[in-house]
PDB file of N, CA and C in Angstrom:
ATOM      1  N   UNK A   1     129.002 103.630  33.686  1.00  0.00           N
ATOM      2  CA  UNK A   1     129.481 102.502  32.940  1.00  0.00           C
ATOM      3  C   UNK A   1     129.198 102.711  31.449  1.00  0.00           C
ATOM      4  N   UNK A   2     128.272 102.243  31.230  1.00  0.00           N
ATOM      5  CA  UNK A   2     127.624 102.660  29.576  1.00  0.00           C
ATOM      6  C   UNK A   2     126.088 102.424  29.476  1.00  0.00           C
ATOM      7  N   UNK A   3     125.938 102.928  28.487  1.00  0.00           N
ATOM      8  CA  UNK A   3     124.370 103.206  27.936  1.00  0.00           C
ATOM      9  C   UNK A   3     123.913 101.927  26.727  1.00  0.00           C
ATOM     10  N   UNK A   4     122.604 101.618  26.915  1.00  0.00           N
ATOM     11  CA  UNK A   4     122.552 100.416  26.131  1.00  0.00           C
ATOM     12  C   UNK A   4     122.765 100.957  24.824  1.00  0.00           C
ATOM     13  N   UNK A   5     122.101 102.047  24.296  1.00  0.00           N
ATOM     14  CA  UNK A   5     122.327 102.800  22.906  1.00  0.00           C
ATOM     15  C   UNK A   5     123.684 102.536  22.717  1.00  0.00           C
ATOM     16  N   UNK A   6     124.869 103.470  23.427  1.00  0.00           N
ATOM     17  CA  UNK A   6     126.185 103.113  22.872  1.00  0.00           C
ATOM     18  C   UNK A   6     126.708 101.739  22.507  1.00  0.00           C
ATOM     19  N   UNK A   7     125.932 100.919  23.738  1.00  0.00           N
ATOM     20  CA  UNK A   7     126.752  99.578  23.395  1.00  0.00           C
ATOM     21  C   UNK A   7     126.365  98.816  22.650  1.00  0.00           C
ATOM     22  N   UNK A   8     124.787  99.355  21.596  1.00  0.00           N
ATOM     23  CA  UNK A   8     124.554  98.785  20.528  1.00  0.00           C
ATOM     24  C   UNK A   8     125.541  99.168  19.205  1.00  0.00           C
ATOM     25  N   UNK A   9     125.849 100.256  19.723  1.00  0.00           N
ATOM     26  CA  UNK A   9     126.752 101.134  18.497  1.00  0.00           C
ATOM     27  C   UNK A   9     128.238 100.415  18.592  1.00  0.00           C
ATOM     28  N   UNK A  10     128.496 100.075  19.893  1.00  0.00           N
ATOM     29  CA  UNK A  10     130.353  99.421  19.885  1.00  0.00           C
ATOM     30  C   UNK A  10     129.460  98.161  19.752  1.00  0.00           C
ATOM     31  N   UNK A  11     128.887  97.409  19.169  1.00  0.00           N
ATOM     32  CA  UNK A  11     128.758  95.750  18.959  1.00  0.00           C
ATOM     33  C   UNK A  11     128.511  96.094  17.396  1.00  0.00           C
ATOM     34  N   UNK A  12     128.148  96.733  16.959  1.00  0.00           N
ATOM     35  CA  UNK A  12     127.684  96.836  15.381  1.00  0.00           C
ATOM     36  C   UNK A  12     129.050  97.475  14.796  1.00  0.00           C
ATOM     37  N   UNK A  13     129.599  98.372  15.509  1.00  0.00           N
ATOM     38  CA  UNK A  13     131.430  98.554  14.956  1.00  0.00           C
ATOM     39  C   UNK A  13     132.014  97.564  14.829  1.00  0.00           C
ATOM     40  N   UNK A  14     132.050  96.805  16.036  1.00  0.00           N
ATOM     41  CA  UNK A  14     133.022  95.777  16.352  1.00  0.00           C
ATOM     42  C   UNK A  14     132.733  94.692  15.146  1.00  0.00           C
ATOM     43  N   UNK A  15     131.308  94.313  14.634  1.00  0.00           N
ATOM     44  CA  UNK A  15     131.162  93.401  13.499  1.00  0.00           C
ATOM     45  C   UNK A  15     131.219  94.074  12.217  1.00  0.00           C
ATOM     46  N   UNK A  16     131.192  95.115  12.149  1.00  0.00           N
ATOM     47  CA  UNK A  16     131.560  95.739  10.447  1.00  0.00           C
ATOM     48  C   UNK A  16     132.624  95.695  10.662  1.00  0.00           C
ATOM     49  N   UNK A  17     133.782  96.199  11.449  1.00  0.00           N
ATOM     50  CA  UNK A  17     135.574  95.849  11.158  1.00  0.00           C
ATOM     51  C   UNK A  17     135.639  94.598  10.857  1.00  0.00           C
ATOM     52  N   UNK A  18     135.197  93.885  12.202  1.00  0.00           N
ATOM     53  CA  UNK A  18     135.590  92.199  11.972  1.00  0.00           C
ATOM     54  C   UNK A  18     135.226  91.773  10.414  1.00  0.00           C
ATOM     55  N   UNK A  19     133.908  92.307   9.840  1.00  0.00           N
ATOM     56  CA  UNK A  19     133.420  91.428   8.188  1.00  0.00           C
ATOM     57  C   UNK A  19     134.398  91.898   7.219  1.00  0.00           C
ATOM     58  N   UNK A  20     134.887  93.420   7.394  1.00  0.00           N
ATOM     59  CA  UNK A  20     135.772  93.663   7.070  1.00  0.00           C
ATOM     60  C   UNK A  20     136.842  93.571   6.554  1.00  0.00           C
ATOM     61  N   UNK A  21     138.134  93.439   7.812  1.00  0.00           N
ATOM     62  CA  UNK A  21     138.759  93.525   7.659  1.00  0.00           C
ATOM     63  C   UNK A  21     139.867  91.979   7.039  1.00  0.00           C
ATOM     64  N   UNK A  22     139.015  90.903   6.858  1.00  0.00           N
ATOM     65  CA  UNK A  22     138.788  89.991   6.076  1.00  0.00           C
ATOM     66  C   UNK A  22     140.740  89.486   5.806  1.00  0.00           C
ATOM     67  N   UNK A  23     140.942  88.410   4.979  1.00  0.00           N
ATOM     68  CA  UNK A  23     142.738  88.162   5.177  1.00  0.00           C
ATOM     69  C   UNK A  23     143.528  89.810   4.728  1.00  0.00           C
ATOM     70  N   UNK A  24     144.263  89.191   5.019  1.00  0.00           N
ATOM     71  CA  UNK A  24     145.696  90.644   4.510  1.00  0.00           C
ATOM     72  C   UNK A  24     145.700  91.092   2.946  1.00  0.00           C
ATOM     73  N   UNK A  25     145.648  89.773   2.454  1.00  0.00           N
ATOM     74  CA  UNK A  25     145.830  90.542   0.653  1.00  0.00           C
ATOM     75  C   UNK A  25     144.518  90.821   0.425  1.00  0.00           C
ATOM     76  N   UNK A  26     143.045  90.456   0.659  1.00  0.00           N
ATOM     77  CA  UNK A  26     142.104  91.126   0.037  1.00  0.00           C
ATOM     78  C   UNK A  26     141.587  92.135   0.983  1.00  0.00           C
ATOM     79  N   UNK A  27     142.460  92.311   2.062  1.00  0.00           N
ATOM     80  CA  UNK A  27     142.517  93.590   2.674  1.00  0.00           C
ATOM     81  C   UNK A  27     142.997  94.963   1.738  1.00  0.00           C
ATOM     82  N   UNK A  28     144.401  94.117   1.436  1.00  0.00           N
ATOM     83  CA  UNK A  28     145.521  95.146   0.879  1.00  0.00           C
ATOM     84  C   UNK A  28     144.545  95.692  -0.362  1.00  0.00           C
ATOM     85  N   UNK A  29     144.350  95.019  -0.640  1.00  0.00           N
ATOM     86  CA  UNK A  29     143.865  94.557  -2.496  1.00  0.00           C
ATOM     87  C   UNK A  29     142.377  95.205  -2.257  1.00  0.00           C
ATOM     88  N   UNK A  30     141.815  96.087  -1.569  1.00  0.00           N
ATOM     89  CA  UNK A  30     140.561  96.618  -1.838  1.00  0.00           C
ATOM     90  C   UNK A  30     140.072  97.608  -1.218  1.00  0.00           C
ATOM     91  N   UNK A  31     139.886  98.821  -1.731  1.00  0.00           N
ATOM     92  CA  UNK A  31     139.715 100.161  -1.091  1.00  0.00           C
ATOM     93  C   UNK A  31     138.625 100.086  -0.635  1.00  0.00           C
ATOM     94  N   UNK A  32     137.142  99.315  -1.125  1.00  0.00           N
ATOM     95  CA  UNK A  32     136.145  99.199  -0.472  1.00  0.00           C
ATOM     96  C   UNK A  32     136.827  98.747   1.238  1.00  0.00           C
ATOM     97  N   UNK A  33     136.803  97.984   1.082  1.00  0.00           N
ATOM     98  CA  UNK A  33     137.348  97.093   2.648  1.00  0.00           C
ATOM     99  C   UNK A  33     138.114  97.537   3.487  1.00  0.00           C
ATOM    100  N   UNK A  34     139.266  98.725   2.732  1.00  0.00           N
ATOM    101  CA  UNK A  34     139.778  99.467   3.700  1.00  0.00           C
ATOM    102  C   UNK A  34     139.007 100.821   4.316  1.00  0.00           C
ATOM    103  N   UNK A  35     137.953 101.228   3.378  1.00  0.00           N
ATOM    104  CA  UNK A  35     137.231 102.761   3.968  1.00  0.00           C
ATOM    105  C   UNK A  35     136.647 102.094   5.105  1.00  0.00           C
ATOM    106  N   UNK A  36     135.873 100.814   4.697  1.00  0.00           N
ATOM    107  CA  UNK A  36     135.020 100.060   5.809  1.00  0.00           C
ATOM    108  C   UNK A  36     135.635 100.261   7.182  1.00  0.00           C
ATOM    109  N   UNK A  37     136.704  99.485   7.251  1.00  0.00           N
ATOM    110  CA  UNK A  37     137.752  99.523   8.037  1.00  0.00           C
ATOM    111  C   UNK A  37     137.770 100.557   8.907  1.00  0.00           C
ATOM    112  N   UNK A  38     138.811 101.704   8.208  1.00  0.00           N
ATOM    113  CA  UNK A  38     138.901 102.729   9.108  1.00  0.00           C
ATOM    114  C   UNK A  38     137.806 103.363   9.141  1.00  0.00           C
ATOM    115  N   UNK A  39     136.880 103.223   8.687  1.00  0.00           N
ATOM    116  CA  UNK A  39     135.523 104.277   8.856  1.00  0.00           C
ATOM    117  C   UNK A  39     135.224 103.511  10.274  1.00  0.00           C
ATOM    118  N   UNK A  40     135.300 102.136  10.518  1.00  0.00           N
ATOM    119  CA  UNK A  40     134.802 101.960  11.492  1.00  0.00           C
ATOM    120  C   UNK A  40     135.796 102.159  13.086  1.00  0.00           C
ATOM    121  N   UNK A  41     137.559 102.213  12.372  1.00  0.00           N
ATOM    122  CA  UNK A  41     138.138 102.768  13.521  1.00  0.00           C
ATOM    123  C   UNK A  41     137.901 103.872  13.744  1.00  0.00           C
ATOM    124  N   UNK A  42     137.627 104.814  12.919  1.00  0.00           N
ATOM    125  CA  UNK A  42     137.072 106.306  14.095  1.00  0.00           C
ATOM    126  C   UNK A  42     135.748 106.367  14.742  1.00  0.00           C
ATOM    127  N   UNK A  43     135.389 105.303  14.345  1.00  0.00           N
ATOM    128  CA  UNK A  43     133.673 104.834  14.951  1.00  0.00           C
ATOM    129  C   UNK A  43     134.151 104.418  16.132  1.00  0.00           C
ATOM    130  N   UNK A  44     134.662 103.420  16.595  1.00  0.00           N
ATOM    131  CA  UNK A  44     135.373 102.934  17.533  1.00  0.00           C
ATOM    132  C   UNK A  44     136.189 103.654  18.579  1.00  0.00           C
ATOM    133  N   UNK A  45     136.498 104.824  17.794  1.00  0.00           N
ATOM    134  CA  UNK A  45     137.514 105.466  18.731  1.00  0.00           C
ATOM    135  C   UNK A  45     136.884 106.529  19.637  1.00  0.00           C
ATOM    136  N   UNK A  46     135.655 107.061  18.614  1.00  0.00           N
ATOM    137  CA  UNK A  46     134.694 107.916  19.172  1.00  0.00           C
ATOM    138  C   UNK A  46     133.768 107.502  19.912  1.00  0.00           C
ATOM    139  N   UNK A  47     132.971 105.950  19.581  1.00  0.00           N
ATOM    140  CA  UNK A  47     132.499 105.427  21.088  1.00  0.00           C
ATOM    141  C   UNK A  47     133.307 105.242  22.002  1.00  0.00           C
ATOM    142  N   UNK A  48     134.306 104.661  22.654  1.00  0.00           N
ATOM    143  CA  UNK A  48     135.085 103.850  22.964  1.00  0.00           C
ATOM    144  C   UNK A  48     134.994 105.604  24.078  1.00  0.00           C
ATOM    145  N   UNK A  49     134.376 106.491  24.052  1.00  0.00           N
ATOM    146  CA  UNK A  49     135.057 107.652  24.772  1.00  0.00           C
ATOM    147  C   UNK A  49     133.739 107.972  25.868  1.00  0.00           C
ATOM    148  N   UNK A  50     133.172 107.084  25.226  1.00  0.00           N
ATOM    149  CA  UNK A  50     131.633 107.040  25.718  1.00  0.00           C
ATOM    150  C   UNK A  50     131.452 106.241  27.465  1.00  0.00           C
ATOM    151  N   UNK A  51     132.290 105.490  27.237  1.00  0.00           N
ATOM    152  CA  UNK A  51     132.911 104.372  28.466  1.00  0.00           C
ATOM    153  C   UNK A  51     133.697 104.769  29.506  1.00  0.00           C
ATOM    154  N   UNK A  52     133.092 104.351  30.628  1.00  0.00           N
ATOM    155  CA  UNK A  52     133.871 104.332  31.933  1.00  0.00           C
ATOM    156  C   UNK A  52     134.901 103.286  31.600  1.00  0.00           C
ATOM    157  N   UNK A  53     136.298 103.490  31.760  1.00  0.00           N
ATOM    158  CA  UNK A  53     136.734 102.721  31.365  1.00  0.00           C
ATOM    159  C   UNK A  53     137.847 101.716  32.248  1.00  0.00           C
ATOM    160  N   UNK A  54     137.459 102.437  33.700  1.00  0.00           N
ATOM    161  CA  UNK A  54     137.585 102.482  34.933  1.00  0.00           C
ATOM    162  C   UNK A  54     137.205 100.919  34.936  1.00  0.00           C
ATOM    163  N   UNK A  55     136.007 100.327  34.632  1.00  0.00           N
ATOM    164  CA  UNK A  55     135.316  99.075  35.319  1.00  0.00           C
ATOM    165  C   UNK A  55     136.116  98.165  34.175  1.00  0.00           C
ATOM    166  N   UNK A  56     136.870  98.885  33.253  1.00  0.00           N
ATOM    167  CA  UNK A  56     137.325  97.306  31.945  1.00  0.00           C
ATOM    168  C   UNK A  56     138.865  96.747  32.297  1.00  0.00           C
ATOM    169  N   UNK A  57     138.722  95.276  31.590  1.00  0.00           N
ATOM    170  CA  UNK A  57     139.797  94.809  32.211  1.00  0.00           C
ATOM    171  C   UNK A  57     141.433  95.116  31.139  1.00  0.00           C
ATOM    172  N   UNK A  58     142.405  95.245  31.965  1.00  0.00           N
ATOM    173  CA  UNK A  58     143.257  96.084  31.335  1.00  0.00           C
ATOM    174  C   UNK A  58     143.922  96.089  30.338  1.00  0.00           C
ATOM    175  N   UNK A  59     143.687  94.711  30.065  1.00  0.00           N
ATOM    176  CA  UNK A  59     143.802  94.142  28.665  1.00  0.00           C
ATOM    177  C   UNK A  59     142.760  95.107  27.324  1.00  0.00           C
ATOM    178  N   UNK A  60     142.006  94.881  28.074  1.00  0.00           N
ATOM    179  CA  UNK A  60     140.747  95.818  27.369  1.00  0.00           C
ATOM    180  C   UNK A  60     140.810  97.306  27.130  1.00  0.00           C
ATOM    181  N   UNK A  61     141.256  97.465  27.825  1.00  0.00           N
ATOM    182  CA  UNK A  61     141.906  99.080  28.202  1.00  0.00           C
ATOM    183  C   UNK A  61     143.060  99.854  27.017  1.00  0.00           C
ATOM    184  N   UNK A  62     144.151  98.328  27.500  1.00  0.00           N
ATOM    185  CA  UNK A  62     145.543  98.429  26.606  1.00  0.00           C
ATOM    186  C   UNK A  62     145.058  98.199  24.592  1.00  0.00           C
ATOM    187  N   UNK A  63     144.070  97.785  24.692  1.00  0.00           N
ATOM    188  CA  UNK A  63     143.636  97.623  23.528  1.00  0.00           C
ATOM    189  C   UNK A  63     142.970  98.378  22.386  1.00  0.00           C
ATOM    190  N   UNK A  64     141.884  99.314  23.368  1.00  0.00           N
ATOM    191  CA  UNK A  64     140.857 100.507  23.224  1.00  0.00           C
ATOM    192  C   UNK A  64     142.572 101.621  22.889  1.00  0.00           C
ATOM    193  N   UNK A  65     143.088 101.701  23.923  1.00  0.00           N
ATOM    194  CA  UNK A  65     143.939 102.812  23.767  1.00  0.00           C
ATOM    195  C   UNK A  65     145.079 102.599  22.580  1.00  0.00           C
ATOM    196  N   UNK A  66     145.450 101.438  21.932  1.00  0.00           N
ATOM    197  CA  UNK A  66     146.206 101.147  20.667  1.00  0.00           C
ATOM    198  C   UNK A  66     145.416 101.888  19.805  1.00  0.00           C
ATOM    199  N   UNK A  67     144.223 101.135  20.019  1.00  0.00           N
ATOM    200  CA  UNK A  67     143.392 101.337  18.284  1.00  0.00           C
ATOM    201  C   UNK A  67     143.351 103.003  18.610  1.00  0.00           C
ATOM    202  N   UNK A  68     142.731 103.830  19.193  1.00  0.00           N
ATOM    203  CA  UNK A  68     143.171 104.868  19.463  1.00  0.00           C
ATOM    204  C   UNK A  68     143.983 106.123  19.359  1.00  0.00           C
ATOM    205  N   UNK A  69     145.242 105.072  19.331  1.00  0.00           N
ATOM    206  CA  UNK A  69     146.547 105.602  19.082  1.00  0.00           C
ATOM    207  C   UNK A  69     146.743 105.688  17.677  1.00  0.00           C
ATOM    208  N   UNK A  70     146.179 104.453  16.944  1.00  0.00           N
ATOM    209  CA  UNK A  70     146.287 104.383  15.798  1.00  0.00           C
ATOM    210  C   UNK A  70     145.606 105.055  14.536  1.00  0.00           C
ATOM    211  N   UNK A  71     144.414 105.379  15.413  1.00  0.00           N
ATOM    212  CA  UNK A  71     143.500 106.135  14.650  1.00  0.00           C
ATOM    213  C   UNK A  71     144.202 107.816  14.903  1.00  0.00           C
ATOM    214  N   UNK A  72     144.532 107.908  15.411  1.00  0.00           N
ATOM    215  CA  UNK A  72     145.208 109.545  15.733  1.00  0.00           C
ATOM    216  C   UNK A  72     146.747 109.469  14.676  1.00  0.00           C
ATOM    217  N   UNK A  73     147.799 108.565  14.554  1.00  0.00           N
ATOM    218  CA  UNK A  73     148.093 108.562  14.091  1.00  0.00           C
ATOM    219  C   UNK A  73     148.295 108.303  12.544  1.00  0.00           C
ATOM    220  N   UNK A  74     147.577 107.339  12.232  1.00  0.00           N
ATOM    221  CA  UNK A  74     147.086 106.796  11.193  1.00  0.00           C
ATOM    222  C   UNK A  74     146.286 107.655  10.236  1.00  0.00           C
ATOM    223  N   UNK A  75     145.325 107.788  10.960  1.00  0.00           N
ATOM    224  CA  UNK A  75     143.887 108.606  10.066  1.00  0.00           C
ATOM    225  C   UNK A  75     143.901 109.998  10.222  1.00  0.00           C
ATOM    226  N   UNK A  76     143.839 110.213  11.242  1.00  0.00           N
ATOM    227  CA  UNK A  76     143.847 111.799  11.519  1.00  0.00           C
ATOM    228  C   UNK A  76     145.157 112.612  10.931  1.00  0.00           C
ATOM    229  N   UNK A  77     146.107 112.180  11.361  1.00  0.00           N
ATOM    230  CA  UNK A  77     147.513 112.772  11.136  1.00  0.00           C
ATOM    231  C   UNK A  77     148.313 112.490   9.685  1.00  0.00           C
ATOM    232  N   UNK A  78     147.303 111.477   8.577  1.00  0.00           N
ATOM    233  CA  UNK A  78     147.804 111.239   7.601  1.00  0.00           C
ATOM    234  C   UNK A  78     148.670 111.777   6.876  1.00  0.00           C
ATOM    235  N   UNK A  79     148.379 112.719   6.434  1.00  0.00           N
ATOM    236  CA  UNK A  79     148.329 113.666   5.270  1.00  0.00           C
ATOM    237  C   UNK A  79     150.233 113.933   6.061  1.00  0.00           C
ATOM    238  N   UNK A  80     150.447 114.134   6.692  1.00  0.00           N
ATOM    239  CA  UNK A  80     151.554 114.081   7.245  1.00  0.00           C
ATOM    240  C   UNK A  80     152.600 112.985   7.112  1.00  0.00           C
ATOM    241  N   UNK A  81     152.495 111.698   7.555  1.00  0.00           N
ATOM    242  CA  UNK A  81     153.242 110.188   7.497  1.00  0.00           C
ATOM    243  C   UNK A  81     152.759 109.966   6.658  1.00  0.00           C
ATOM    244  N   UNK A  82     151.422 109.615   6.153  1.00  0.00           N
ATOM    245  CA  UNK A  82     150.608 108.430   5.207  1.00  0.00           C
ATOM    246  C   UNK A  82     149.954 107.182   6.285  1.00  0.00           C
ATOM    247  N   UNK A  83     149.586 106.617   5.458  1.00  0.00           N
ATOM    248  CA  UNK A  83     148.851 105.919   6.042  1.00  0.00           C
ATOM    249  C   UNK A  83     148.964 104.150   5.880  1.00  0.00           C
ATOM    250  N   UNK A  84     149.819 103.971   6.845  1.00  0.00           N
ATOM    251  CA  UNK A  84     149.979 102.352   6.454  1.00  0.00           C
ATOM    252  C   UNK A  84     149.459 100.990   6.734  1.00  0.00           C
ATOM    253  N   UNK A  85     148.586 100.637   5.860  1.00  0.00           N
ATOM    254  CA  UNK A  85     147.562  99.520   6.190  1.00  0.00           C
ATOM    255  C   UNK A  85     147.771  98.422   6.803  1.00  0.00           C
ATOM    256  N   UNK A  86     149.233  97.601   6.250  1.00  0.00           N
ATOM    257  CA  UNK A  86     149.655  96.896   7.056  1.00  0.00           C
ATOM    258  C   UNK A  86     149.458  96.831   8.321  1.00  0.00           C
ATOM    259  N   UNK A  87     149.804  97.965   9.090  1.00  0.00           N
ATOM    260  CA  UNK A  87     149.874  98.775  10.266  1.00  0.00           C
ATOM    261  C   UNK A  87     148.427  98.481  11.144  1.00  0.00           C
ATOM    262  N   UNK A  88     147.577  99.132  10.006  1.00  0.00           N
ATOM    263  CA  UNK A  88     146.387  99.175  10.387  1.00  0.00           C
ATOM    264  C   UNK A  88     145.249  97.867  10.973  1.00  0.00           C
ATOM    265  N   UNK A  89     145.933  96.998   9.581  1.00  0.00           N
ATOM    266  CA  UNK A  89     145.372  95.257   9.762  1.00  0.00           C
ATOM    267  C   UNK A  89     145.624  94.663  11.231  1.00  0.00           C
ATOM    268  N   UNK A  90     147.014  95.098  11.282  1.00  0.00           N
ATOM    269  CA  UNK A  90     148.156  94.308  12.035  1.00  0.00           C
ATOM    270  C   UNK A  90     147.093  94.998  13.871  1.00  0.00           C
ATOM    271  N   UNK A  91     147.380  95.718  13.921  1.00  0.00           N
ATOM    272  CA  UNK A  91     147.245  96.315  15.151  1.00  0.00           C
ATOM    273  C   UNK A  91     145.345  95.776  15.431  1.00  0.00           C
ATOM    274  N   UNK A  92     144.482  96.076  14.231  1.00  0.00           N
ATOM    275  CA  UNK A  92     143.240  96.074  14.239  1.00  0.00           C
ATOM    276  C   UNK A  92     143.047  94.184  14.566  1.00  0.00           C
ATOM    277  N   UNK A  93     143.319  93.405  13.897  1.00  0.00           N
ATOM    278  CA  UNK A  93     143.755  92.186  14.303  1.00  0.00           C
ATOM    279  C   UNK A  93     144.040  91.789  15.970  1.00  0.00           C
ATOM    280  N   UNK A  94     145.189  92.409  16.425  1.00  0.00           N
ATOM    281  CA  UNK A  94     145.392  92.328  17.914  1.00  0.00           C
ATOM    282  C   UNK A  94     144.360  92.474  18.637  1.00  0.00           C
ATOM    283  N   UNK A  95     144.230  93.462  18.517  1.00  0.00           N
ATOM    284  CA  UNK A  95     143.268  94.138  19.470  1.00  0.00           C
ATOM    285  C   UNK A  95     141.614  94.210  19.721  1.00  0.00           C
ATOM    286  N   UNK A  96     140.896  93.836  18.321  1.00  0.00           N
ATOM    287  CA  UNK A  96     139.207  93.759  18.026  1.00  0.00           C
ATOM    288  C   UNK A  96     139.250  92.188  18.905  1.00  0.00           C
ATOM    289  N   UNK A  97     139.597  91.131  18.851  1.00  0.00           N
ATOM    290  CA  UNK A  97     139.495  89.762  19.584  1.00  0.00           C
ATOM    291  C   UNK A  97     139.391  90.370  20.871  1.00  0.00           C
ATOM    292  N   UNK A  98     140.050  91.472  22.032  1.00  0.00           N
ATOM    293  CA  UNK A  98     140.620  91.800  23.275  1.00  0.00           C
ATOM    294  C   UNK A  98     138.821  92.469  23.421  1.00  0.00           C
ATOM    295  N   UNK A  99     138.533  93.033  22.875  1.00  0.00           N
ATOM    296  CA  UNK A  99     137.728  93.964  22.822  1.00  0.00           C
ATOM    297  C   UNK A  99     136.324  93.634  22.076  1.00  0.00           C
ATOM    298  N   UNK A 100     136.345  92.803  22.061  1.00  0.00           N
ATOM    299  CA  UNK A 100     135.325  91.578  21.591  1.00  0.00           C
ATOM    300  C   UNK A 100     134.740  90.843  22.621  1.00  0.00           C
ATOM    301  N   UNK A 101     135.897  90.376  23.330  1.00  0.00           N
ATOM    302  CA  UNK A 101     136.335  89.557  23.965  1.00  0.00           C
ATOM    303  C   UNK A 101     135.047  89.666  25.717  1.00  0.00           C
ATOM    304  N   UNK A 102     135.644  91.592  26.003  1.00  0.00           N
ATOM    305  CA  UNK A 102     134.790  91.944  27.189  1.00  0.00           C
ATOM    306  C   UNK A 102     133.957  92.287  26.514  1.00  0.00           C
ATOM    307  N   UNK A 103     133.648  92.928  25.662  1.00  0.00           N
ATOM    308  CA  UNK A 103     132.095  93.327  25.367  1.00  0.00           C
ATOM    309  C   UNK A 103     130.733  91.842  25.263  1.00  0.00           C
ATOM    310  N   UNK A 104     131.536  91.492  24.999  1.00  0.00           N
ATOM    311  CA  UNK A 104     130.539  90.102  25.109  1.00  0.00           C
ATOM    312  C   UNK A 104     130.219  89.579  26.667  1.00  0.00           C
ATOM    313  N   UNK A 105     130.907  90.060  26.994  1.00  0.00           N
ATOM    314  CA  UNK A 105     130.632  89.513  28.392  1.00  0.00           C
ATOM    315  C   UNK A 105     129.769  90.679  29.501  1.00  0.00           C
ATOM    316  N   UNK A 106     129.507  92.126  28.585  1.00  0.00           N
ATOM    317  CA  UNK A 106     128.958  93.042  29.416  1.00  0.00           C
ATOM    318  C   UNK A 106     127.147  93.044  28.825  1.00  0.00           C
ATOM    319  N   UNK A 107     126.555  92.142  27.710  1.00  0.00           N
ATOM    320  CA  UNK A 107     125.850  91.880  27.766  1.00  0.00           C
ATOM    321  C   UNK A 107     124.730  90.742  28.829  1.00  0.00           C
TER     322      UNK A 107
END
């Protein structure tokens, strides 16, 4: 399932995005807030690998594997597309509530 270490590490991600990633324009409007951000989606993406992910509910699942997606496309693959924040808000928004949502409940 998981290790208490990791799941101190996905609860302390999960609240630096959330302080974060704060409304849309002083999202847009601040490079501090966006490194935060994605620094903490590849944080996220790299615990998130740590997990059986077998026991989460699929909502939870469908959610882990967006941000995921997004971080592979987004961050990793930049330099290629670019990198669009909108994108980033938008999807990070959906999905941190889903994933919030069970982790709170595996304490």
């Amino acid at each position: 399932m998981y290790e208490p270490e990791s799941l101190r590490l996905l609860i302390n991600c999960l609240e630096t995005i959330e302080q974060n990633l704060q409304t849309k324009e002083k999202f847009l409007a601040s490079y501090h807030l966006q490194d935060n951000v994605l620094s903490g989606l590849r944080e996220l993406s790299e615990i998130s690998t740590r997990f059986a992910w077998g026991f989460m509910e699929t909502n939870t699942i469908n959610a882990l594997y967006r941000i995921n997606i997004l971080v592979f496309q987004q961050l990793l693959i930049s330099g290629v597309i670019g990198i669009d924040l909108s994108k980033i808000r938008l999807v990070t928004s959906e999905c941190l509530p889903i994933i919030k949502h069970e982790v709170s409940l595996w304490g």
